[in-house]
Protein backbone atom coordinates (compact mmCIF):
# COMPACT_ATOMS: atom_id res chain seq x y z
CA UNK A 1 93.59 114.12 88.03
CA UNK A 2 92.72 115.15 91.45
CA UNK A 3 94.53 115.09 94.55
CA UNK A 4 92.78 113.54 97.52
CA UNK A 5 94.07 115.60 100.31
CA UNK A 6 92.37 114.62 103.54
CA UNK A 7 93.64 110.77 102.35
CA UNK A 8 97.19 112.10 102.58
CA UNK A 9 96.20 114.23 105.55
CA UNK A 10 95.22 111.00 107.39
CA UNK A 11 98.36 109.13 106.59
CA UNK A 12 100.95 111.87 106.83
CA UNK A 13 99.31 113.93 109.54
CA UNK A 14 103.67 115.18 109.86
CA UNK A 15 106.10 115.18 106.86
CA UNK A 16 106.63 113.53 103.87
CA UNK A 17 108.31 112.94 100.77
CA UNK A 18 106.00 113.40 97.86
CA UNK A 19 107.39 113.03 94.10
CA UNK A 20 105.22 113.81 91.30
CA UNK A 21 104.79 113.45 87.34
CA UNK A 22 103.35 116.27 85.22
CA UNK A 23 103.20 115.78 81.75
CA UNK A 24 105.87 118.44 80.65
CA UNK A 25 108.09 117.84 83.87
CA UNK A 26 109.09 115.73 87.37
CA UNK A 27 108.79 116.86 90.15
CA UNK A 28 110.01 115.95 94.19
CA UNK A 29 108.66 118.23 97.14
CA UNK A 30 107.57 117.97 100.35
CA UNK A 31 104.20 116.97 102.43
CA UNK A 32 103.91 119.22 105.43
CA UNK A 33 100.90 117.96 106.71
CA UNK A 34 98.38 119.79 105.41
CA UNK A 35 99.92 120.85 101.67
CA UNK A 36 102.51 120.34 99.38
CA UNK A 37 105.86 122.23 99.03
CA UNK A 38 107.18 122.07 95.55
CA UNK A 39 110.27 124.12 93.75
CA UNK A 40 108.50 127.31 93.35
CA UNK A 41 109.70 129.83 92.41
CA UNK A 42 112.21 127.85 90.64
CA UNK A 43 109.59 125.86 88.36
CA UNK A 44 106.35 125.98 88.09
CA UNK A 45 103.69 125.29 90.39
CA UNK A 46 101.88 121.50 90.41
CA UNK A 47 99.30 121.24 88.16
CA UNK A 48 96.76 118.90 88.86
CA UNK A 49 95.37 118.98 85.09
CA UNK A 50 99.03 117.54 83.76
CA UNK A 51 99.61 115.19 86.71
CA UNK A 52 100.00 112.09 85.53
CA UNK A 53 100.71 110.12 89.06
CA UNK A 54 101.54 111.10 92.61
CA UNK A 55 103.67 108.97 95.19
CA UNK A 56 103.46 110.20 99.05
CA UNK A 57 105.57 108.36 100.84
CA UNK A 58 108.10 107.80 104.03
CA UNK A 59 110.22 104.69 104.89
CA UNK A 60 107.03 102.66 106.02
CA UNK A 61 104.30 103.77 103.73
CA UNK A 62 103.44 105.36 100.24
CA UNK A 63 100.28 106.18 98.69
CA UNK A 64 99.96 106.54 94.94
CA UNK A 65 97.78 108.38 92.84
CA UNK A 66 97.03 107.03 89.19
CA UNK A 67 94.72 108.93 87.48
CA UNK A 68 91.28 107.40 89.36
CA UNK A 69 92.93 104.43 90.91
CA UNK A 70 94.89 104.77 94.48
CA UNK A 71 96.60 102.69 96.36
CA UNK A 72 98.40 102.60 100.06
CA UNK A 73 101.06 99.96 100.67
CA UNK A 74 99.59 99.23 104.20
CA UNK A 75 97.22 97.12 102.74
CA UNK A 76 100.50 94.91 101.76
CA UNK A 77 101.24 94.41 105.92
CA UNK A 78 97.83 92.22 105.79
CA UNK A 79 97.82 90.55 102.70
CA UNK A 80 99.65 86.49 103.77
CA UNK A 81 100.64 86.30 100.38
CA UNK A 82 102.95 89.28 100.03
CA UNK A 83 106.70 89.01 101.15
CA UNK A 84 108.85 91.99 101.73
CA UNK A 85 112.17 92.24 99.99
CA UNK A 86 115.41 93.92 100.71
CA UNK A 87 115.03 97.54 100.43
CA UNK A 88 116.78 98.91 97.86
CA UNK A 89 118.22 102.12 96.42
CA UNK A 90 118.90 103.54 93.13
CA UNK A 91 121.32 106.47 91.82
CA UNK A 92 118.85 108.57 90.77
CA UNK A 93 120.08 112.48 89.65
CA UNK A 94 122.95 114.35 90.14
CA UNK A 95 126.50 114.81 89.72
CA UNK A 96 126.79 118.76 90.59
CA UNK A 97 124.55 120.17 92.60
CA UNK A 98 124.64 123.80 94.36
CA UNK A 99 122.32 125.90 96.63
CA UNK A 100 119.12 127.38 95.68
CA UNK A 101 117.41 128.73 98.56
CA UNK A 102 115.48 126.12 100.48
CA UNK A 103 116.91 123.63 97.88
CA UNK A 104 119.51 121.96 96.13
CA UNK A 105 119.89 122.21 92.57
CA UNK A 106 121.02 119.28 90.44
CA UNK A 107 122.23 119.09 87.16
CA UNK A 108 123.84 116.25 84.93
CA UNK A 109 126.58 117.19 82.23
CA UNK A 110 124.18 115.60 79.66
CA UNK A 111 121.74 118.51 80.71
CA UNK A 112 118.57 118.25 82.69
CA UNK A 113 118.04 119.93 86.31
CA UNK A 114 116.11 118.83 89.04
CA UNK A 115 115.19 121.32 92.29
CA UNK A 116 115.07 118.88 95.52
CA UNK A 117 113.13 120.01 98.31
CA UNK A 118 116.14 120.15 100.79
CA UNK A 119 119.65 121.62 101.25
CA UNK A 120 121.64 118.88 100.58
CA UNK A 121 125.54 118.54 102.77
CA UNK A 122 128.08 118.09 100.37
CA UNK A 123 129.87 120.19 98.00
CA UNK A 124 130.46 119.49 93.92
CA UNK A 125 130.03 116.08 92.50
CA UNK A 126 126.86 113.94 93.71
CA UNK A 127 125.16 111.12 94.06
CA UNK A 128 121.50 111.11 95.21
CA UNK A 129 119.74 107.79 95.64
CA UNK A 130 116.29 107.03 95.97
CA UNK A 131 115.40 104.07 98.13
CA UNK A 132 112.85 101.42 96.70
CA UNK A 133 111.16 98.58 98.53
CA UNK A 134 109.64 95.56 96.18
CA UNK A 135 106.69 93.72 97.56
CA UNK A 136 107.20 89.78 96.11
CA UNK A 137 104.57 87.16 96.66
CA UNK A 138 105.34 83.19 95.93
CA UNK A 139 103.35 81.44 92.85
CA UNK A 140 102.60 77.87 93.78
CA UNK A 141 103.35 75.45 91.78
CA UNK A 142 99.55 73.65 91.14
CA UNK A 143 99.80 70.17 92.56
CA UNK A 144 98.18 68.11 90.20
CA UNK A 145 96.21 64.32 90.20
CA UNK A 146 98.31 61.40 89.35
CA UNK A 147 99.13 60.55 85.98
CA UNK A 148 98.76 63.89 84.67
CA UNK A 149 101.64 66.23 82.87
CA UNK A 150 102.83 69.38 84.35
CA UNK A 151 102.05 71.93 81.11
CA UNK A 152 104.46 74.72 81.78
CA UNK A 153 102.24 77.11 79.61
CA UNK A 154 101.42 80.79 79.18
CA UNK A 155 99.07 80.89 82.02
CA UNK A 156 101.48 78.93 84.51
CA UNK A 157 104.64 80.72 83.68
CA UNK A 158 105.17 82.34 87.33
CA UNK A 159 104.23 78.71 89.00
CA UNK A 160 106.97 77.98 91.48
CA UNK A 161 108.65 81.59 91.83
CA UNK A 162 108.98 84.95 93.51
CA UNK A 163 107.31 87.69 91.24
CA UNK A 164 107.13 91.48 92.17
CA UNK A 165 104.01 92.50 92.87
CA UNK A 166 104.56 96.13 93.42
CA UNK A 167 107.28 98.41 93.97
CA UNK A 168 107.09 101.66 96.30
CA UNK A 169 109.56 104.53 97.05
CA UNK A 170 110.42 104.91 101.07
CA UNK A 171 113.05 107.93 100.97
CA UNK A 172 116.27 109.34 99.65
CA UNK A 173 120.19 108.98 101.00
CA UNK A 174 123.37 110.44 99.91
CA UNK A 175 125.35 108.10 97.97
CA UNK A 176 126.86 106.61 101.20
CA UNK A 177 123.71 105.27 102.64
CA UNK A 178 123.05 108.17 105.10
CA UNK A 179 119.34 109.03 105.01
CA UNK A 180 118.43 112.66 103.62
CA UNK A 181 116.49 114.21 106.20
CA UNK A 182 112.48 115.48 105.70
């Protein structure tokens, strides 16, 4: 897969979060406007052969790279149809953590270490969330002539309810809410 970098470069012209899958490993960095800042010399560099999907994202937009498809969630600020949901955020990694030069290294008692791009504020035991918005749109329910049955089959089973259409990442806070700086 290959990066589009002048699509980034016009969304994030500053900084941004930018979290990436490899085959063989996961990775979170750092957009700086023109490239990427990853864990080197910690792991090893990006590899845009292995890369199975890249997010870019802030707390108001995230692009996504899948292979040949892309997508940016400004679209979603157009589309009527599309309802924003509570932000949320997830406990993601991390119940030590330490310094590593520009970084913080985290690490799980079950095993498994992850470099984040930043130096993270607290000593010892962790929590690092990472914050999630859902994009919902309604499914009418088909209003249909008289005398006819409402068939709740296959192909109406999201008639009448919320369904999430698509999920994007917008940033990362400690456990106690407070946003993790770029």
């Amino acid at each position: 897969m290959t990066v589009d970098k002048d699509k980034i470069r016009g969304a994030f012209p500053g900084k941004a979060w930018a979290y990436a899958e490899q085959i063989d490993s996961v990775k979170i960095g750092k957009w700086l406007g023109s490239d990427f800042e990853f864990c080197e010399p910690f792991c090893k560099p990006l590899d845009e052969q292995n890369l199975l999907e890249l997010r870019v994202f802030d707390s108001n937009r995230e692009l996504k790279f899948t292979g040949v498809k892309f997508r940016d969630t400004v679209v979603y600020k157009e589309e009527d149809y599309i309802a924003d949901l509570a932000d949320t955020r997830y406990y993601m990694y991390g119940e030590h953590a330490e310094p590593a030069g520009g970084f913080t290294k985290l690490w799980e008692d079950r095993g498994g270490i992850i470099y984040f791009p930043a130096k993270l504020s607290f000593p010892g035991r962790i929590a690092l969330k990472l914050g999630v918005r859902n994009y919902a749109r309604y499914n009418d329910v088909p209003i249909l002539p008289p005398g006819m049955e409402y068939s709740f089959g296959l192909k109406a089973s999201g008639a009448g309810a919320l369904e999430v259409y698509d999920y994007a990442y917008t940033g990362f806070y400690y456990a106690n809410g407070t946003v993790v700086d770029l």
